[in-house]
Protein backbone atom coordinates (compact mmCIF):
# COMPACT_ATOMS: atom_id res chain seq x y z
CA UNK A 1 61.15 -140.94 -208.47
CA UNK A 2 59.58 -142.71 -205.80
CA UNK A 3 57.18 -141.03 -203.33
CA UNK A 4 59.31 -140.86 -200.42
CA UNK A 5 61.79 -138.97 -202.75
CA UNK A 6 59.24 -136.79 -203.70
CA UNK A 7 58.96 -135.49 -200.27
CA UNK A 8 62.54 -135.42 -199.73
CA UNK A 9 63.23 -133.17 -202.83
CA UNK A 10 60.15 -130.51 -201.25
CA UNK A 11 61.07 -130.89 -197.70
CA UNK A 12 62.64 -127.54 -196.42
CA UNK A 13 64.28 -126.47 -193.55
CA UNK A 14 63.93 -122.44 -193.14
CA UNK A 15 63.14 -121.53 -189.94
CA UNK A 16 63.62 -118.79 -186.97
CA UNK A 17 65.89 -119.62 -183.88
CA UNK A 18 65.49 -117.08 -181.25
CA UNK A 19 67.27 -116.87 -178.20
CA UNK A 20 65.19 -116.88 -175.39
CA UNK A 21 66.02 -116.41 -171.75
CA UNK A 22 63.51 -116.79 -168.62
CA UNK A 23 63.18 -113.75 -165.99
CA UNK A 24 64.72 -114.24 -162.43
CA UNK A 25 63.31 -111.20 -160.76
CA UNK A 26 61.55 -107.83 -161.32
CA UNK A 27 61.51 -104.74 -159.57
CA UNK A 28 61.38 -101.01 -160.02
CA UNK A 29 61.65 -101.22 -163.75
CA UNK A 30 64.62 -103.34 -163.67
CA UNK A 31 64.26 -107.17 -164.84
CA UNK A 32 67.19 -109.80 -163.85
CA UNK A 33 67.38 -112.19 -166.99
CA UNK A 34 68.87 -115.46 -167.40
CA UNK A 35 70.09 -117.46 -170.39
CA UNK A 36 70.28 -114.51 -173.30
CA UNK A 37 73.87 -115.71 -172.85
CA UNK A 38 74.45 -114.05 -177.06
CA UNK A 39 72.83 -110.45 -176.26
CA UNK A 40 74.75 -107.68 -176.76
CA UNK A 41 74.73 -104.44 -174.81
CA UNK A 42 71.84 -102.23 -176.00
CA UNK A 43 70.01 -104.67 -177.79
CA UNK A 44 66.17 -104.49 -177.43
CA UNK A 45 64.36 -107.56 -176.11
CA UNK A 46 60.21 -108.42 -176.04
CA UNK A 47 58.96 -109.82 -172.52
CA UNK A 48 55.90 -112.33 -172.59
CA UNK A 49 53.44 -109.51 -172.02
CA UNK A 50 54.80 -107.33 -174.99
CA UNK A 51 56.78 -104.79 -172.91
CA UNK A 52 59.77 -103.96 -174.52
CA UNK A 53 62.86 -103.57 -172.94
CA UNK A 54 66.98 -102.64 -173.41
CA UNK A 55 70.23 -104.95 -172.17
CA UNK A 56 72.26 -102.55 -170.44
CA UNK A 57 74.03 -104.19 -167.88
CA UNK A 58 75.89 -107.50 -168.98
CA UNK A 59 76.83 -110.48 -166.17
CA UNK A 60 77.91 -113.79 -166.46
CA UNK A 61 75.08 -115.24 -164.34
CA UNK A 62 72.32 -113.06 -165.92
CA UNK A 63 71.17 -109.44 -167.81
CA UNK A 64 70.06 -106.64 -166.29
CA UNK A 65 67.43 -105.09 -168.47
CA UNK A 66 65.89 -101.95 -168.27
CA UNK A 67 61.97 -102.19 -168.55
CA UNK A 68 60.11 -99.27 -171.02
CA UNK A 69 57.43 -99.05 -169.28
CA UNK A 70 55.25 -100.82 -166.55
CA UNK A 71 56.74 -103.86 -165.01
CA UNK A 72 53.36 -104.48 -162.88
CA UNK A 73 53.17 -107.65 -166.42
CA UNK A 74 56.22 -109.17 -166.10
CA UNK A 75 56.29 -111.93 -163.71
CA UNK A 76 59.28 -114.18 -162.54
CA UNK A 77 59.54 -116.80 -164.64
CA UNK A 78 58.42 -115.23 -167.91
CA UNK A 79 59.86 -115.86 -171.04
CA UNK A 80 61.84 -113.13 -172.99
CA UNK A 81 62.85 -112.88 -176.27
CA UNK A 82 65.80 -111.22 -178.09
CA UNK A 83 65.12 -108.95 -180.83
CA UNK A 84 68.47 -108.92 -182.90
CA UNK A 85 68.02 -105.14 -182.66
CA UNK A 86 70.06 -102.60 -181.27
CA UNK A 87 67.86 -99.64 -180.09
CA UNK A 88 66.45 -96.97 -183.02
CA UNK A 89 63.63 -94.62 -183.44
CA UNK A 90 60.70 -93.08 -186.17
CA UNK A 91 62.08 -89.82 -187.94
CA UNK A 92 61.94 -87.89 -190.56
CA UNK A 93 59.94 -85.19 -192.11
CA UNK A 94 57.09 -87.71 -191.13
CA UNK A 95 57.72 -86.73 -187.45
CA UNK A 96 56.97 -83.10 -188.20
CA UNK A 97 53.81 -82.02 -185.98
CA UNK A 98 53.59 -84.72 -184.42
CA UNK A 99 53.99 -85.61 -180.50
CA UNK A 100 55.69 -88.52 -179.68
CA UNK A 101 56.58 -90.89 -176.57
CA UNK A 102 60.10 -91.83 -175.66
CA UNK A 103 60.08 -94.69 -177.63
CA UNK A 104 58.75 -92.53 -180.46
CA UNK A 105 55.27 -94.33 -180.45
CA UNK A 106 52.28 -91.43 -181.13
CA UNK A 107 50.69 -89.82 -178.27
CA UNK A 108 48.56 -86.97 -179.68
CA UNK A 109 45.76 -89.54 -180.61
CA UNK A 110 46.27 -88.58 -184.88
CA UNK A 111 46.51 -92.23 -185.68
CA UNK A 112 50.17 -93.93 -187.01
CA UNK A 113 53.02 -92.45 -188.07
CA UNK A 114 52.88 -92.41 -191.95
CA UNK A 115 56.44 -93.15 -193.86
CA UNK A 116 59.14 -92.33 -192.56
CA UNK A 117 62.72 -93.84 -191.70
CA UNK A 118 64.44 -95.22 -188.34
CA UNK A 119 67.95 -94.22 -187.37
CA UNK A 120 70.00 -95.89 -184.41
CA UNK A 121 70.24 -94.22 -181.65
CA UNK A 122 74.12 -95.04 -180.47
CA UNK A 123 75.88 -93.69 -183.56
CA UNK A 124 79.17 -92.18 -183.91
CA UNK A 125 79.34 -89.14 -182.70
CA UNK A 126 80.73 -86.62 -185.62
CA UNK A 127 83.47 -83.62 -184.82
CA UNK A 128 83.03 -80.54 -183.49
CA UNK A 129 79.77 -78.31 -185.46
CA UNK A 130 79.66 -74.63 -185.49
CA UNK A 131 76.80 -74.03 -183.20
CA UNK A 132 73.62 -71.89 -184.00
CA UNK A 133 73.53 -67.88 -183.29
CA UNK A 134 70.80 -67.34 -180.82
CA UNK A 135 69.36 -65.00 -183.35
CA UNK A 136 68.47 -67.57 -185.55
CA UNK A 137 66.69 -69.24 -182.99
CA UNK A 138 64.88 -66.35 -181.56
CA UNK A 139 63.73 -65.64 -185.27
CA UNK A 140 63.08 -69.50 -186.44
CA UNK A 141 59.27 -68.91 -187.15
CA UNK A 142 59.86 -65.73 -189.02
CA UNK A 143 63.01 -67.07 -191.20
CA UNK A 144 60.90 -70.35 -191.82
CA UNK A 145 58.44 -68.10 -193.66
CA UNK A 146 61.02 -66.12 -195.87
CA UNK A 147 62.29 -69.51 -196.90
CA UNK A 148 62.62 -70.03 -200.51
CA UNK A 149 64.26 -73.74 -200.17
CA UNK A 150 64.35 -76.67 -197.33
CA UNK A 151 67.88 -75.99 -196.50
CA UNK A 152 66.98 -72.41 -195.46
CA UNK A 153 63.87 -73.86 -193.15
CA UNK A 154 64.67 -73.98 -189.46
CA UNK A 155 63.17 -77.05 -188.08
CA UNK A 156 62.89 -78.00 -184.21
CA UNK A 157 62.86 -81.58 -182.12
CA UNK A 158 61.52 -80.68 -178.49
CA UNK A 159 61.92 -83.11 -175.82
CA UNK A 160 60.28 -82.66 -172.11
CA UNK A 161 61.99 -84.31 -169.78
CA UNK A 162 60.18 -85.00 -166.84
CA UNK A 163 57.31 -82.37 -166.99
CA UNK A 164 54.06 -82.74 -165.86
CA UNK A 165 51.48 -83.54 -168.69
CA UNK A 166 49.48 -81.15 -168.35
CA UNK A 167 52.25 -78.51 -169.04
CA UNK A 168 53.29 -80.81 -172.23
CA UNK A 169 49.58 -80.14 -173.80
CA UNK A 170 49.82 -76.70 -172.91
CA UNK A 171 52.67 -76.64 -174.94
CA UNK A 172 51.61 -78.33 -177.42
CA UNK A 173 48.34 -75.89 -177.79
CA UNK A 174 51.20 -72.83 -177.49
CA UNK A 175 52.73 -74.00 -180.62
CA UNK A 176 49.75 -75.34 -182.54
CA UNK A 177 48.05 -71.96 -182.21
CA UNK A 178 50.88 -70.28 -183.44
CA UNK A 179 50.98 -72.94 -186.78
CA UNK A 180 54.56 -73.97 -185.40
CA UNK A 181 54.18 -77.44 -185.24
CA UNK A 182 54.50 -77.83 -189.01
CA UNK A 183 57.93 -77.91 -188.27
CA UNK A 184 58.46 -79.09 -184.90
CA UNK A 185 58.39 -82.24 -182.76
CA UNK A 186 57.86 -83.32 -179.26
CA UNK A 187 58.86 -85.59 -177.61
CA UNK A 188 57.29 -86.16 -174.22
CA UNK A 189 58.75 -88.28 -170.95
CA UNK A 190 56.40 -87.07 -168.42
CA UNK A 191 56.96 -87.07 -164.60
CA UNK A 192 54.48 -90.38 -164.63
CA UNK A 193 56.23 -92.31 -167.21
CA UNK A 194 59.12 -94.83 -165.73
CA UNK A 195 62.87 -93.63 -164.94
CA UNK A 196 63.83 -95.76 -167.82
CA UNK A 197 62.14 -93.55 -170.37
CA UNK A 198 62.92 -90.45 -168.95
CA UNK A 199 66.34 -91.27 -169.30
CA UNK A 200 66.51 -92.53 -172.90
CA UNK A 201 64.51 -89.66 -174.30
CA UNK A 202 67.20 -86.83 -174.69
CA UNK A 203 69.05 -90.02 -177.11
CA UNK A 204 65.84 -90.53 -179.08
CA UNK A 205 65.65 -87.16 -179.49
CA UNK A 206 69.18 -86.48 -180.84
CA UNK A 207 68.57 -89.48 -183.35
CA UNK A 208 65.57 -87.44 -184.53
CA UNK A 209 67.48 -84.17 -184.93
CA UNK A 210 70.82 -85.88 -186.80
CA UNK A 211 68.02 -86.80 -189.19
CA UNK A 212 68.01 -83.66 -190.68
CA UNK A 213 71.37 -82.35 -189.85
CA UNK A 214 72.47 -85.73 -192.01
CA UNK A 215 70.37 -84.60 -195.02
CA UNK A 216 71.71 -80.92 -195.11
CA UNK A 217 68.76 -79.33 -193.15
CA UNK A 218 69.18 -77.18 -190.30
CA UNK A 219 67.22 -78.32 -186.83
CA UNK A 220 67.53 -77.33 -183.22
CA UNK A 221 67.00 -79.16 -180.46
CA UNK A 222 65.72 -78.22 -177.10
CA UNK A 223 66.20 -80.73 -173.54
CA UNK A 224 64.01 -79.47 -170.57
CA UNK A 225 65.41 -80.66 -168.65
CA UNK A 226 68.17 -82.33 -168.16
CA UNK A 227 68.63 -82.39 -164.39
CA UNK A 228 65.15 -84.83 -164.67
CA UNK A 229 67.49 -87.10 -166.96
CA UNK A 230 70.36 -86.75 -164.24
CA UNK A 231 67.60 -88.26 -161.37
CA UNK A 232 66.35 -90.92 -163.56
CA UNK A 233 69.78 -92.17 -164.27
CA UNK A 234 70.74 -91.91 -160.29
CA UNK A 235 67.72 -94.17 -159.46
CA UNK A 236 68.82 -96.55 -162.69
CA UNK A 237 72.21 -96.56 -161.81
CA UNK A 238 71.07 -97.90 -158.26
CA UNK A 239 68.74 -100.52 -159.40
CA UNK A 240 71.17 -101.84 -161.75
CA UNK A 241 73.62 -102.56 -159.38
């Protein structure tokens, strides 16, 4: 074999083709993208500056993507990337006590999430449940400690909508001093966070809770509140247009 075989016979080919479209404005949280001509409608995409973003509205001249998080980075121009992804979030019994942004990243300043799974969070929705008797949620903490087995525990997936901080940490002391977040979680989309996030949050939440409802657990979930979604999709709805 002569050398120039040689190299033929180890020269390989594998490598990465993303699709990668350039940013035509930015505003308001809203990013107009052209050339992600392949996306499809809720798939995540990375700008240059490592914001992350969702596809929501679909055009033949460009994208309109929804911006998680500060747009102040993302310049005309910029490149941005398509992740392949559709959108999906931590959960899991490794979410339990733990307090969590709308994009499920930690906020409570305990360090990374240890294992735990990621779920989608457009899914099927499944038929009608039986729904819980307000008794059993009135008594959750008190039932959780007569438990015998995980299938009798109660757990709970929190999500404030729109609240100011400082009434999410107050919370979060409320429950922490009663030993409650063992089995809860919070998710928090404060009043300072973009419209974007307050908007997906009560989604990311419900991917959390069908967690446990998928693995024969019990779990409630709590939105407060929901008019503060209802806004932030008004001023979406607007810029997207």
């Amino acid at each position: 074999m002569t050398l120039l075989e040689s190299r033929i016979s180890h020269f390989y080919t594998n490598f990465q083709v993303d699709e990668i479209g350039r940013v035509v404005s930015v505003g308001d949280g809203i990013a107009r993208v052209y050339g992600l001509n392949e996306i499809q409608a809720g798939e995540m995409v990375e700008f240059a500056s490592g914001v992350k973003g969702i596809a929501l509205n679909l055009q033949n001249e460009n994208v309109g993507i929804v911006v998680f998080g500060s747009d102040t980075a993302i310049k005309e121009g910029d490149l941005v990337k398509r992740t392949g992804s559709i959108m999906d979030v931590p959960t899991g019994k490794a979410m339990l006590g733990r307090v969590v942004d709308a994009l499920g990243l930690p906020i409570d300043r305990r360090g990374a999430l240890s294992d735990h799974e990621r779920r989608r969070v457009e899914v099927k929705a499944p038929g009608i449940i039986e729904p819980i008797a307000i008794d059993t949620i009135l008594n959750q903490k008190h039932m959780n400690s007569r438990s015998t087995s995980e299938s009798e525990t109660l757990y709970c997936v929190y999500v404030a909508i729109g609240q100011k901080r400082s009434t999410v940490a107050q919370l979060v002391q409320i429950l922490s001093e009663a030993n409650a977040l063992e089995y809860s979680i919070l998710v928090a989309a404060t009043a300072s966070d973009p419209a974007p996030l307050q908007f997906m949050a009560p989604y990311l939440e419900c991917a959390m809770w069908e967690y446990f409802r998928d693995n024969g657990m019990q779990a409630l979930i709590i939105y407060d509140d929901l008019s503060k979604q209802a806004v932030a999709y008004q001023q979406m709805s607007l810029l997207l247009r």
